[in-house]
Protein backbone atom coordinates (compact mmCIF):
# COMPACT_ATOMS: atom_id res chain seq x y z
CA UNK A 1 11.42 -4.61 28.94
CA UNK A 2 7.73 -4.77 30.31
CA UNK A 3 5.88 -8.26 30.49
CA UNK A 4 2.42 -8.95 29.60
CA UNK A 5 0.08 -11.93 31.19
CA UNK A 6 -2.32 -13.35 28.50
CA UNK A 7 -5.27 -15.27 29.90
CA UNK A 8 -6.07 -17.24 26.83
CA UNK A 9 -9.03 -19.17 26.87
CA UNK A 10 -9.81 -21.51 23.90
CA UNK A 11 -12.36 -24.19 23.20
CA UNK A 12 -10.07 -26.74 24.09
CA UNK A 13 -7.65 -25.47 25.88
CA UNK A 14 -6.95 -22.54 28.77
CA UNK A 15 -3.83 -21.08 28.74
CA UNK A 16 -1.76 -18.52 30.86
CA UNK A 17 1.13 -16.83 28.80
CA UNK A 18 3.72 -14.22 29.69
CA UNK A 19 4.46 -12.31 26.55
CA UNK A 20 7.45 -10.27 26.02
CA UNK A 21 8.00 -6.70 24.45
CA UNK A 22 9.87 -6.13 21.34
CA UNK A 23 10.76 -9.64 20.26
CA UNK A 24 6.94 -10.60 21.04
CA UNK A 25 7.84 -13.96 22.03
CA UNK A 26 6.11 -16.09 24.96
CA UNK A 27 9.00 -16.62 27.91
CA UNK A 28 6.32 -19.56 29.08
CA UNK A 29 2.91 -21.04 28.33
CA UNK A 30 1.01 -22.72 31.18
CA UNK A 31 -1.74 -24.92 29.90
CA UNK A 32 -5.16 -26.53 31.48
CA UNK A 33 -7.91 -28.89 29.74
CA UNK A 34 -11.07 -26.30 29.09
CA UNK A 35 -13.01 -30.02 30.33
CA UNK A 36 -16.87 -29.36 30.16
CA UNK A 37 -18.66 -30.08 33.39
CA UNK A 38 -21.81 -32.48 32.82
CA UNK A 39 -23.97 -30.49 35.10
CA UNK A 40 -26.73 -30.46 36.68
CA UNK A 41 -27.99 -27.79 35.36
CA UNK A 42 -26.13 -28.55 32.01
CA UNK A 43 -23.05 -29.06 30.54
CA UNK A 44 -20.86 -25.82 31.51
CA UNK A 45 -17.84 -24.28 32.04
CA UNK A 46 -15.16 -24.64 35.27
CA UNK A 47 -15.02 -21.43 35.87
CA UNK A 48 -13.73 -21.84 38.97
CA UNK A 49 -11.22 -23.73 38.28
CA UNK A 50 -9.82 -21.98 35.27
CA UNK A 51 -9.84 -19.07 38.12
CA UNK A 52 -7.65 -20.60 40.11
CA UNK A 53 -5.14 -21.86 37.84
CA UNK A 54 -4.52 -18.33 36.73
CA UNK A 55 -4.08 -16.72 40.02
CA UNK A 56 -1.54 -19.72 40.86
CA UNK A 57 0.19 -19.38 37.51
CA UNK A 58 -0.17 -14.98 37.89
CA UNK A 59 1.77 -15.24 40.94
CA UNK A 60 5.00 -17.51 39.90
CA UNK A 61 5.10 -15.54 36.90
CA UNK A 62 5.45 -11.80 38.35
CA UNK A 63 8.15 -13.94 41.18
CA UNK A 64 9.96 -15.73 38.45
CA UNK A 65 9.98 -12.16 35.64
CA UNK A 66 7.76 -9.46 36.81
CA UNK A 67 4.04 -8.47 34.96
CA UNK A 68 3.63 -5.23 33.93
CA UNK A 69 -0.08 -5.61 32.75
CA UNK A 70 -2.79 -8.17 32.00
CA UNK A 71 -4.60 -9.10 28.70
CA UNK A 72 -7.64 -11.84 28.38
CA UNK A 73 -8.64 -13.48 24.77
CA UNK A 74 -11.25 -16.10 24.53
CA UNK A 75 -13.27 -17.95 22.48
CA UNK A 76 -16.46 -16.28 20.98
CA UNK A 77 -19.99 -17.76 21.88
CA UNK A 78 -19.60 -17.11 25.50
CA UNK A 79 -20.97 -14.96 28.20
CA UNK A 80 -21.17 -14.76 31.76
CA UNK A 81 -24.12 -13.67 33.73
CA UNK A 82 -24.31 -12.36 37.06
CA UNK A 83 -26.40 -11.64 39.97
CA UNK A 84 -26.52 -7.93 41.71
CA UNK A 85 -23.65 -9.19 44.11
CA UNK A 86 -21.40 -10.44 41.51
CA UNK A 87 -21.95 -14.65 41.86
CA UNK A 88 -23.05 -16.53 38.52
CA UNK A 89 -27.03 -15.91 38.07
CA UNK A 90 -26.66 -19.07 35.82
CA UNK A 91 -23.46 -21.65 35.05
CA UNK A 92 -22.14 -20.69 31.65
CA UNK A 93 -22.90 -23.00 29.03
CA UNK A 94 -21.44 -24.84 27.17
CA UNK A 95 -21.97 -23.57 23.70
CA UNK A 96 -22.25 -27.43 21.75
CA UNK A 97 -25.13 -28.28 24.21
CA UNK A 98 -28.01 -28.55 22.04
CA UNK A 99 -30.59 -27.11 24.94
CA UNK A 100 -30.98 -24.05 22.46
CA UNK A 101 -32.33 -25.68 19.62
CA UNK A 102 -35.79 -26.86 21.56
CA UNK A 103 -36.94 -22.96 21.46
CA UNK A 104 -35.65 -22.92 18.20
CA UNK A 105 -38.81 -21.45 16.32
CA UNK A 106 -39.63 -18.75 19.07
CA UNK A 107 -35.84 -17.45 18.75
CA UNK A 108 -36.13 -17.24 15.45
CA UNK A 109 -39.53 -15.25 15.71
CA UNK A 110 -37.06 -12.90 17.80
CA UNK A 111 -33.87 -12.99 16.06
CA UNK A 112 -32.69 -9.78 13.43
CA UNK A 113 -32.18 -10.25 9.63
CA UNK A 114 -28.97 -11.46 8.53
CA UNK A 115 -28.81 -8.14 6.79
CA UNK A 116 -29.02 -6.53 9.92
CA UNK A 117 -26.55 -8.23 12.10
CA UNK A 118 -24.02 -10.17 9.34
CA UNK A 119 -24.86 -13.47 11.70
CA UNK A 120 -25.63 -16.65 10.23
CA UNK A 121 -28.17 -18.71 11.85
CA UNK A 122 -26.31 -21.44 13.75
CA UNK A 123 -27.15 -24.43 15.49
CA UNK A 124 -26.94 -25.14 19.33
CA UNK A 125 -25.53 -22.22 21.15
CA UNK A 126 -23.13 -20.71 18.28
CA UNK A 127 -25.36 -17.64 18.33
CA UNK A 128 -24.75 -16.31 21.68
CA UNK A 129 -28.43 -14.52 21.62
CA UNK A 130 -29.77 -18.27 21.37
CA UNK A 131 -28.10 -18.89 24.81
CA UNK A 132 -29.62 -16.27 26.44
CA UNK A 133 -33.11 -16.62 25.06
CA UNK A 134 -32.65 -19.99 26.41
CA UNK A 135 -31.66 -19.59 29.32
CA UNK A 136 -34.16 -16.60 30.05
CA UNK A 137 -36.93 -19.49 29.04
CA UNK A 138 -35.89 -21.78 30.83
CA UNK A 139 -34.21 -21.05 34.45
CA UNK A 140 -37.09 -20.09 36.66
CA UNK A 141 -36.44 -16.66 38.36
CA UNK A 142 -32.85 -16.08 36.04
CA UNK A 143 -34.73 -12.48 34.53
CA UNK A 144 -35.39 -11.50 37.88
CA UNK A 145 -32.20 -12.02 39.14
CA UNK A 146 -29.72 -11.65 36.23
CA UNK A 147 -27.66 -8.00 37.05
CA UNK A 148 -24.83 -8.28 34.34
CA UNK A 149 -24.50 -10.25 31.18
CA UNK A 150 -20.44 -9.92 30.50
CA UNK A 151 -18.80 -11.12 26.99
CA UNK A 152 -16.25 -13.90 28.24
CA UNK A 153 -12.68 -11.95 27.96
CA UNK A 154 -14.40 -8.86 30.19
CA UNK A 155 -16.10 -11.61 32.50
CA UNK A 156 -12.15 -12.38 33.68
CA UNK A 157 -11.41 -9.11 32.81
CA UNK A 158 -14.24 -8.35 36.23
CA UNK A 159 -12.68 -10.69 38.35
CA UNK A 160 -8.97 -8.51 37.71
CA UNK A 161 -10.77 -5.15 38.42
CA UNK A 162 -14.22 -5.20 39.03
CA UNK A 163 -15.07 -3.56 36.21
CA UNK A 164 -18.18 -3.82 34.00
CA UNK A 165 -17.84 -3.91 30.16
CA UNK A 166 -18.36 -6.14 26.81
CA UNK A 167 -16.26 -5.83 23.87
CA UNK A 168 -17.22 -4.85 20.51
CA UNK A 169 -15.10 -7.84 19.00
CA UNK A 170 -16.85 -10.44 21.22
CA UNK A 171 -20.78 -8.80 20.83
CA UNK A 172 -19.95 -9.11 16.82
CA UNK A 173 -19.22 -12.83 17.00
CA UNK A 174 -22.07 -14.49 15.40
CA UNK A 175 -24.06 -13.56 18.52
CA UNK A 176 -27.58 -11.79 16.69
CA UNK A 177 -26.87 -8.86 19.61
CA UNK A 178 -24.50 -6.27 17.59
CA UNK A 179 -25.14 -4.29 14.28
CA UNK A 180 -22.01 -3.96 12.59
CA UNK A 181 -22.85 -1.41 10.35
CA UNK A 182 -24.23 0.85 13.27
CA UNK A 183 -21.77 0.06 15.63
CA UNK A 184 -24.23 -0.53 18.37
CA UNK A 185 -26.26 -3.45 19.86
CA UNK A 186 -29.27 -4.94 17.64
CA UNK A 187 -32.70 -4.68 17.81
CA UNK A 188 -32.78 -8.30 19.78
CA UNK A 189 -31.09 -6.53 22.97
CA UNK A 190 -34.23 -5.03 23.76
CA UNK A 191 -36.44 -7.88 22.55
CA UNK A 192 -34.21 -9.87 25.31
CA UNK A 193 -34.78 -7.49 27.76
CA UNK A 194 -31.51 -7.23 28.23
CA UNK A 195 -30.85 -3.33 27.52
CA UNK A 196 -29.83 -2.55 31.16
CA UNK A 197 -28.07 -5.69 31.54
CA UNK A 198 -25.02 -6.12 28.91
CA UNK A 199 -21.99 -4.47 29.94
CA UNK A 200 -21.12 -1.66 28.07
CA UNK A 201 -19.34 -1.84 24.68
CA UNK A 202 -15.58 -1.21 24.80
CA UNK A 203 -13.00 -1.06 22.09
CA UNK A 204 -10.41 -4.04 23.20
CA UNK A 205 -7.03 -2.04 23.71
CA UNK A 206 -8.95 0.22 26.06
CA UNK A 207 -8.07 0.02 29.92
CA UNK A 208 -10.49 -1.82 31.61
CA UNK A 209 -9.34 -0.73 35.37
CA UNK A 210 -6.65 -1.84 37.60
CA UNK A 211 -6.37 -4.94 39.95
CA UNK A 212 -8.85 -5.32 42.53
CA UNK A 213 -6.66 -5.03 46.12
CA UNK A 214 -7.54 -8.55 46.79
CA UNK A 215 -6.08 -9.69 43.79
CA UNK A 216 -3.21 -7.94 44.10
CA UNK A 217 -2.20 -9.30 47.36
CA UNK A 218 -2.61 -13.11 46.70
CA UNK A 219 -0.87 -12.97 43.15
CA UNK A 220 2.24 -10.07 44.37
CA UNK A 221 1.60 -7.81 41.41
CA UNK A 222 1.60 -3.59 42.02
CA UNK A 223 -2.35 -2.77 42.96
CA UNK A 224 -1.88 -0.49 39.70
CA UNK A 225 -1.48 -3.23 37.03
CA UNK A 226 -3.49 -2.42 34.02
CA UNK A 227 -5.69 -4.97 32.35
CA UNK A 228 -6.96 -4.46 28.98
CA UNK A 229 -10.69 -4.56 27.96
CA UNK A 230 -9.59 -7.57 25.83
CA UNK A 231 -10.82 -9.59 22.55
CA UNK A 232 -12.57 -12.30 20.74
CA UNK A 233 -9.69 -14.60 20.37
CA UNK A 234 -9.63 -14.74 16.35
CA UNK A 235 -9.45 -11.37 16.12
CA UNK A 236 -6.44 -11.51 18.53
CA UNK A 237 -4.83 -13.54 15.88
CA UNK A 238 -6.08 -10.34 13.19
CA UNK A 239 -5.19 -7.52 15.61
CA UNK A 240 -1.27 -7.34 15.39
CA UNK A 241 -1.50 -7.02 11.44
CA UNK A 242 -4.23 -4.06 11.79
CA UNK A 243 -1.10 -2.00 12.85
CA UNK A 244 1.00 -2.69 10.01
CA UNK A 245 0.93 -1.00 6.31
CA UNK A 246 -2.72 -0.91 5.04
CA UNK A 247 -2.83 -3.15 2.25
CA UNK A 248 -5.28 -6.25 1.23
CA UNK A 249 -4.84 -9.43 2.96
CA UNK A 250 -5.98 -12.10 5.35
CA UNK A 251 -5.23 -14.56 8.54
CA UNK A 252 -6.33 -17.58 9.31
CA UNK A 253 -6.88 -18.24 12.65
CA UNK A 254 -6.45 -21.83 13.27
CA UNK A 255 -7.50 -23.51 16.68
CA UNK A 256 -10.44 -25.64 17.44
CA UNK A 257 -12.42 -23.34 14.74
CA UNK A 258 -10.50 -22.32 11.80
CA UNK A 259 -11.13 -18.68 11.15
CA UNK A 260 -10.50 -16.58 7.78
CA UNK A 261 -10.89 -13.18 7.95
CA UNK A 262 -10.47 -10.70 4.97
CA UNK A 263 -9.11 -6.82 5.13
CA UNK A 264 -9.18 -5.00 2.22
CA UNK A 265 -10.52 -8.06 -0.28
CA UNK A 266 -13.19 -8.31 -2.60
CA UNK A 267 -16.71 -7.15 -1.82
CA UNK A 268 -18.97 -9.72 -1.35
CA UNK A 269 -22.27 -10.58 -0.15
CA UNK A 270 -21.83 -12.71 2.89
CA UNK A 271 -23.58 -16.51 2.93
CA UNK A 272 -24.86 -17.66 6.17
CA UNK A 273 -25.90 -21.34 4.70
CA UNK A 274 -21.96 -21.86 4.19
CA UNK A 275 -20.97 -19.76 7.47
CA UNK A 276 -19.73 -16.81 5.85
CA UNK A 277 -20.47 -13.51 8.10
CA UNK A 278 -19.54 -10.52 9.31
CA UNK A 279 -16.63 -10.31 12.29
CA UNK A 280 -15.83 -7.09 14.13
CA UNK A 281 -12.63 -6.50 14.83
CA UNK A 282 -11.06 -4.53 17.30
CA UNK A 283 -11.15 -1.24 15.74
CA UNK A 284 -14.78 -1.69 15.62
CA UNK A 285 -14.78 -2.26 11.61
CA UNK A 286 -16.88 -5.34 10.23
CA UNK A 287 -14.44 -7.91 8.50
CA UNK A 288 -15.90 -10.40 5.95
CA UNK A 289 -14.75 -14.00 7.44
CA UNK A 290 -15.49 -17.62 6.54
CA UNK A 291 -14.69 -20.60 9.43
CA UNK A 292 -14.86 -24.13 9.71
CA UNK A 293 -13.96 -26.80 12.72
CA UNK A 294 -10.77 -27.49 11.23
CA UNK A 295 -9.17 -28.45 14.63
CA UNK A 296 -12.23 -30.38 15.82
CA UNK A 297 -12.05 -32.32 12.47
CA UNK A 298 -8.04 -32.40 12.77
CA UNK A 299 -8.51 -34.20 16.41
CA UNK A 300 -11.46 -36.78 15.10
CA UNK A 301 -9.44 -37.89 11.98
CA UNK A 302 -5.92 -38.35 12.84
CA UNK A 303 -7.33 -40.27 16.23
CA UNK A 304 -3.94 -39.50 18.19
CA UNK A 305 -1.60 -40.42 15.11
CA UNK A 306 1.27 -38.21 14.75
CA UNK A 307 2.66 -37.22 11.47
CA UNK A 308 4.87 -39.67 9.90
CA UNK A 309 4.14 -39.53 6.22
CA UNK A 310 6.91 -40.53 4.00
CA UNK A 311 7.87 -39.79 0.09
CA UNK A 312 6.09 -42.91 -0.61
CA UNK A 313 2.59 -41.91 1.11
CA UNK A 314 3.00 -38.54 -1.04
CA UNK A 315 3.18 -40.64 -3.81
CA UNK A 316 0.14 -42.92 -3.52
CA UNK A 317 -2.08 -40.19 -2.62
CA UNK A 318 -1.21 -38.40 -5.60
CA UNK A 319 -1.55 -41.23 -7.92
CA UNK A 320 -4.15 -42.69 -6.38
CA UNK A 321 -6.49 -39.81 -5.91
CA UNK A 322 -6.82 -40.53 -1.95
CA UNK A 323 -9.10 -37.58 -0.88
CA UNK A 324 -11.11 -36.92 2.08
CA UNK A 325 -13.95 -34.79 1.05
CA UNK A 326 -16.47 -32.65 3.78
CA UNK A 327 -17.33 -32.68 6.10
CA UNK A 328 -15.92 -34.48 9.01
CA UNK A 329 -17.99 -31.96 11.22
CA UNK A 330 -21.23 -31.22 9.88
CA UNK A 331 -23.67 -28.31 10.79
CA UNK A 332 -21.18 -25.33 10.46
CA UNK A 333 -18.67 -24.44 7.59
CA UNK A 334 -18.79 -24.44 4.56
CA UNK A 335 -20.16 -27.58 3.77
CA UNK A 336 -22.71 -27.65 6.32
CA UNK A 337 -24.55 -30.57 5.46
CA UNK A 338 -22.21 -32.82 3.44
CA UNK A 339 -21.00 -36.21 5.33
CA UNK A 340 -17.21 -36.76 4.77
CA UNK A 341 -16.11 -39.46 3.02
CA UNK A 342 -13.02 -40.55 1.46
CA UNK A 343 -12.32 -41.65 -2.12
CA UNK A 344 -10.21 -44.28 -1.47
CA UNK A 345 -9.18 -45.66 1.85
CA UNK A 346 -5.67 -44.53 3.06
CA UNK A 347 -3.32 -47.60 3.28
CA UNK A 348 -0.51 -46.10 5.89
CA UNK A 349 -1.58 -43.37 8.75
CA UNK A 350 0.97 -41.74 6.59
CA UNK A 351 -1.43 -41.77 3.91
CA UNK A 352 -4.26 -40.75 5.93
CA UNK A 353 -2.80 -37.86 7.98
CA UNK A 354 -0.85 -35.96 4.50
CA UNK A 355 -4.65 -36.10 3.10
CA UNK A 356 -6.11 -35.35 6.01
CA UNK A 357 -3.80 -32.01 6.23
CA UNK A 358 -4.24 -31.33 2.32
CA UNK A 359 -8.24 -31.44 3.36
CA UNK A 360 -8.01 -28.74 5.60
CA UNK A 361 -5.98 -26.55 3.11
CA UNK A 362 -8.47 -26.87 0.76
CA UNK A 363 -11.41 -26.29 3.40
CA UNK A 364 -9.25 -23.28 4.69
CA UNK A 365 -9.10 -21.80 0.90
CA UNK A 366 -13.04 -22.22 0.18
CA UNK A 367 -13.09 -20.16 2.85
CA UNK A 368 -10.91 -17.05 1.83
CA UNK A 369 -12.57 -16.92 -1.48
CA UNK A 370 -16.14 -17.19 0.37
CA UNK A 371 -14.77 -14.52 2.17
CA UNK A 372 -13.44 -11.92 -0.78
CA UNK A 373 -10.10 -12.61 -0.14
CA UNK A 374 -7.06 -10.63 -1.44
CA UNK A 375 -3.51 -10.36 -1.16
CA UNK A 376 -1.03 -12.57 1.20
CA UNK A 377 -2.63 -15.34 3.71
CA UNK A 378 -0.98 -15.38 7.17
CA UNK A 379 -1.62 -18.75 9.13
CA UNK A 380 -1.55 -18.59 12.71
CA UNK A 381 -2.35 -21.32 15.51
CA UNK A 382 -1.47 -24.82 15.48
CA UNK A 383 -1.91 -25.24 11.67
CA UNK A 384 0.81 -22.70 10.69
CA UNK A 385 3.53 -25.46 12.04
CA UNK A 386 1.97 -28.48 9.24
CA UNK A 387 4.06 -27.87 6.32
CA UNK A 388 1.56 -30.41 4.45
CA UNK A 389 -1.05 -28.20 5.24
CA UNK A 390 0.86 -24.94 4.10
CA UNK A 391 2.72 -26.95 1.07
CA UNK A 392 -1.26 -27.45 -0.06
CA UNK A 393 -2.33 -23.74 0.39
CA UNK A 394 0.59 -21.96 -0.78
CA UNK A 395 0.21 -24.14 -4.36
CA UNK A 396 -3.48 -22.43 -3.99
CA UNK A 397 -2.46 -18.74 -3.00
CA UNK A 398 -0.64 -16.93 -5.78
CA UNK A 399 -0.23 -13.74 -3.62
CA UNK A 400 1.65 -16.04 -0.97
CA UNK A 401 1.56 -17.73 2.35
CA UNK A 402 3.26 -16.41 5.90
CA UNK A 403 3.14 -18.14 8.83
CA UNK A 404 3.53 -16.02 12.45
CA UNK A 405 6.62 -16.43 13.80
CA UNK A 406 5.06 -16.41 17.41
CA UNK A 407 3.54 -19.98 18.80
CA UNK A 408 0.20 -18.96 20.14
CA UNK A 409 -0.85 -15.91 17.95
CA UNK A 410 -3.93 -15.02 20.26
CA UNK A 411 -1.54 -14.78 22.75
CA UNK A 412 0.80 -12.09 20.48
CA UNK A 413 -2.30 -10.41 19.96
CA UNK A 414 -3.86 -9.87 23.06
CA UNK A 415 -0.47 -8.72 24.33
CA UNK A 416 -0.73 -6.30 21.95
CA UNK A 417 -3.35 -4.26 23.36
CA UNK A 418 -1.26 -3.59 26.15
CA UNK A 419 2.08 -2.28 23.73
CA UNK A 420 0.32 0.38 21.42
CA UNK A 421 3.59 1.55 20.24
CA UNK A 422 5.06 -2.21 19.15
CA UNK A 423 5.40 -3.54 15.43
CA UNK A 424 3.68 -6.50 14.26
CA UNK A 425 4.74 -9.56 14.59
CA UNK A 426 7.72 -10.96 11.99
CA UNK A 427 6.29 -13.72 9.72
CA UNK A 428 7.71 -16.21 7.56
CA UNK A 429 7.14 -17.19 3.94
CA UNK A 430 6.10 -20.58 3.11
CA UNK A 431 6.93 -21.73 -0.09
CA UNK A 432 5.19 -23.30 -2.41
CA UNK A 433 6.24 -27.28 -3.07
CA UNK A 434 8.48 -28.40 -6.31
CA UNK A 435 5.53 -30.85 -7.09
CA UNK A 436 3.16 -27.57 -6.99
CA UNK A 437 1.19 -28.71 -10.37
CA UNK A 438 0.55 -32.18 -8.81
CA UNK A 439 -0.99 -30.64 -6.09
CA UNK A 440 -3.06 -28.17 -8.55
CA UNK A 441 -4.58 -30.96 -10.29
CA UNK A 442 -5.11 -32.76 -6.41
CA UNK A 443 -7.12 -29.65 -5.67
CA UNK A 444 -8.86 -29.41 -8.72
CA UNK A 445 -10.13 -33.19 -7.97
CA UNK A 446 -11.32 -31.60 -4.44
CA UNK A 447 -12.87 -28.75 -5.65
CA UNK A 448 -15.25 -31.00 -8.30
CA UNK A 449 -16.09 -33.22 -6.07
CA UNK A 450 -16.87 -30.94 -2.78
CA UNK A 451 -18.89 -28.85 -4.38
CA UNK A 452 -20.75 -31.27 -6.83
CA UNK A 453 -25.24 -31.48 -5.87
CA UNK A 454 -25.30 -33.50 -2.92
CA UNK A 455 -27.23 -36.23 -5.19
CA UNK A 456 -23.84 -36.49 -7.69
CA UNK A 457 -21.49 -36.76 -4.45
C-alpha cells in the first residue's frame, strides 16, 4: 500500500496530510495557522515557516508509515518570485492587501478582455496579474532582478526538487495571465514582461522531478521520491471525479472560498460582476464556476458559536421568516455589492447559526445555476459535515446531493495525481429533509429578496 504526503496550503490554514491508497483516507492531518505577516514590505506570507513545519512533519511521517511520493495543493491567487539564485526577489503577498488597487486604472489599461481570459475583474490582489503589475511598479530594482515567477503549489513543488514549472490549473485561476480557450498564457504575459520569467505550464499529475539530495537527507525519504507538478486547490476537490463515468455534474469546494464548478452543465455566458468565470482544471479544459467567501462569512457570523440549534430554533425561523440575506463579505460573489442584513434578529445562537447555514446553501445554489449547472452536487470541505447546510441544498437540488466521504477533499485530490490507476472517491447521499416544502417556500423568501434592485432591498 503506497503513501502519499499532501502539502495543503489553504487561506486559512496549512496542512500536511499522509493519504492512503485504495481506501483514500488520511492516516493523519498536521495543521498550522496560514497567519499573515504585517511586513515591512507588506502584509505576506511565512514562507519560511510553513517550510519548516513540513520538513518536520515529512520526516515523522515516512518514520512513523513510510512516503512513497509527494503532492502540493494551494490556494489560487498566489505566486512566488525569485531571484537568479533561487531566494525570494519579493515577499509573497498577501492577496487581501489592497496595495493593488492604487494602480488600479493603469492595470486595467493592461489587462485582456474578459472574453479573452474568462477572469472577472477583482479587487485587491484576487487577479494574480494585479500582484505582479504591482509589484513590478512598485519595488525598485524587482524587474531587474526577478528570475522565476512560480504558481504557489510548483513554488513548494521547487523547494522538493528544484524544478521550474507553473500549472495550468493555478495560471487559469482568475489570474488575467492564461487563455483558456488557447491553452496558453495571455496577451498580458508579454505586456508584463514576464515571457521569460513564468515557469513553464505543466499539466498537474505530471512528475515534477525527484527530491533534491538535501531534502532527502534531513526528512529520511529515498532521494527518488516523486513529487507531482500539483494543483489549484479547488480543482483538487474537482480532480478525483474527472476520472469517474463522464456524465453532468458539479462540486462544491468549500473552504475559506466556496467554489462551484460545473462539468458537463448548461452553456452559459459567464458574469464577472457576480464572479462567475472560467476555471481550468487539471486536464487543461475550462470549467464554468461561480464562488463566494462562504467560509470567511461562516467564521464572521457564527463569532466562535458552535452549533446547537434545537427543534424549537427550526421552528421560529421558519415561522418567523428569520433570514440573513448578502452579503456578509462584500466585493466578490455573487452579490458583490449588497450589505447583509437580517430580516429579523435571531433570538437563540441556535437561531442564528441554522440561518446562518441555510444562507450559505442558498448562496452556494445561486452559484451552480450562475454556473450552468447539471446533474448531482458533490460538497466537499468543511461544509459537507453541516447537515443544515446540506438539509437546505438538497430541498434545492432535484438531481441530488453527495457529500465526499474523505475529510479534506483537496487533500484526496492532490493524492490523486500521484495514483493514476485509483477510483474516485466513495460519496454519500444526503437526503433531502421531511419538512422539504417548508424549506422551499424559506428559499423562495431568499431568492425575492436577494435578488430584488438594491433600492427595494
Amino acid at each position: 500500500m503506497r503513501h502519499i504526503a499532501v502539502i495543503d496550503v489553504g487561506k486559512t490554514n496549512a496542512k500536511l496530510a499522509l493519504v492512503e491508497e485504495g481506501s483514500l483516507r488520511e492516516l493523519t492531518v498536521v495543521t498550522r495557522p496560514n497567519t499573515v505577516l504585517p511586513g515591512p514590505p507588506y502584509p505576506h506570507f511565512d514562507l519560511a515557516g510553513h517550510w519548516d513545519f513540513f520538513l518536520h512533519h515529512l520526516r515523522a511521517f515516512h518514520a512513523t508509515w513510510g512516503v512513497d511520493a509527494i503532492s502540493v495543493t494551494t490556494h489560487g491567487a498566489a505566486a512566488v518570485l525569485l531571484d537568479a539564485a533561487g531566494n525570494l526577489a519579493a515577499p509573497m503577498l498577501d492577496y487581501e492587501h489592497p496595495g493593488p488597487d492604487d494602480l488600479a486604472a493603469a492595470y486595467d489599461a493592461l489587462r485582456p478582455d474578459f472574453a479573452e481570459t474568462g477572469s472577472p475583474r477583482l479587487p485587491h490582489g484576487l487577479n494574480l496579474g494585479a500582484q505582479l503589475h504591482w509589484l513590478l511598479a512598485t519595488r525598485p530594482g524587482l524587474g531587474a532582478n526577478l528570475a522565476h515567477v512560480l504558481t504557489y503549489p510548483q513554488y513548494w513543488g521547487w523547494r522538493l526538487t528544484g524544478e521550474i514549472a507553473c500549472d495550468v490549473c493555478s495560471l487559469g485561476c482568475h489570474t488575467d495571465l492564461w487563455n483558456p480557450s488557447l491553452g496558453g498564457f495571455s496577451t498580458l504575459v508579454a505586456r508584463l514582461g514576464l515571457g521569460e520569467k513564468l515557469g513553464p505550464p505543466r499539466r498537474p499529475a505530471d512528475v515534477l522531478g525527484q527530491l533534491r539530495p538535501a531534502i532527502a537527507a534531513v526528512t529520511g525519504l529515498p532521494r527518488e521520491t516523486p513529487v507531482s507538478v500539483g494543483i489549484h486547490d479547488s480543482n483538487a476537490s474537482l480532480y478525483p471525479y474527472l476520472l469517474g463515468e463522464q456524465r453532468a455534474f458539479s462540486v462544491v469546494s468549500t473552504g475559506t472560498w466556496v467554489i462551484s464548478m460545473a462539468t458537463g452543465g448548461a452553456a452559459i455566458v459567464p458574469d464577472q460582476s457576480r464572479d462567475v468565470l472560467v476555471n481550468v482544471n487539471a486536464l487543461g479544459a475550462a470549467v464554468p464556476s461561480a464562488r463566494f467567501m462562504g467560509g470567511r462569512e461562516y467564521e464572521l457570523v457564527r463569532k466562535g458559536a458552535e452549533p446547537c440549534g434545537t427543534a424549537a430554533d427550526r421552528a421560529a425561523v421558519l415561522a418567523r421568516g428569520i433570514l440573513l440575506l448578502p452579503a456578509v463579505e462584500k466585493g466578490s460573489g455573487p452579490f458583490p455589492d449588497r450589505t447583509a442584513r437580517w430580516t429579523a434578529e435571531p433570538a437563540t445562537t441556535g437561531e442564528r447559526l441554522l440561518a446562518l447555514s441555510w444562507y450559505l446553501a442558498l448562496m452556494t445554489r445561486t452559484c451552480l445555476d450562475l454556473a450552468g449547472a447539471r446533474g448531482p452536487v458533490i460538497v466537499e470541505g468543511p461544509f459537507a459535515r453541516n447537515p443544515d447546510y446540506l438539509e437546505m441544498l438538497a430541498s434545492l437540488s432535484p438531481e441530488g446531493v453527495e457529500t465526499a466521504a474523505s475529510a479534506t477533499g483537496t487533500s484526496t485530490g492532490a493524492a490523486l495525481l500521484c495514483l493514476p490507476a485509483s477510483a474516485p472517491p466513495a460519496t454519500r447521499p444526503a437526503p433531502p429533509p421531511a419538512d422539504r416544502a417548508a424549506l422551499l417556500d424559506y428559499a423562495a423568501r431568499w431568492n425575492g429578496l436577494a435578488n430584488a434592485p438594491a433600492a427595494a432591498g
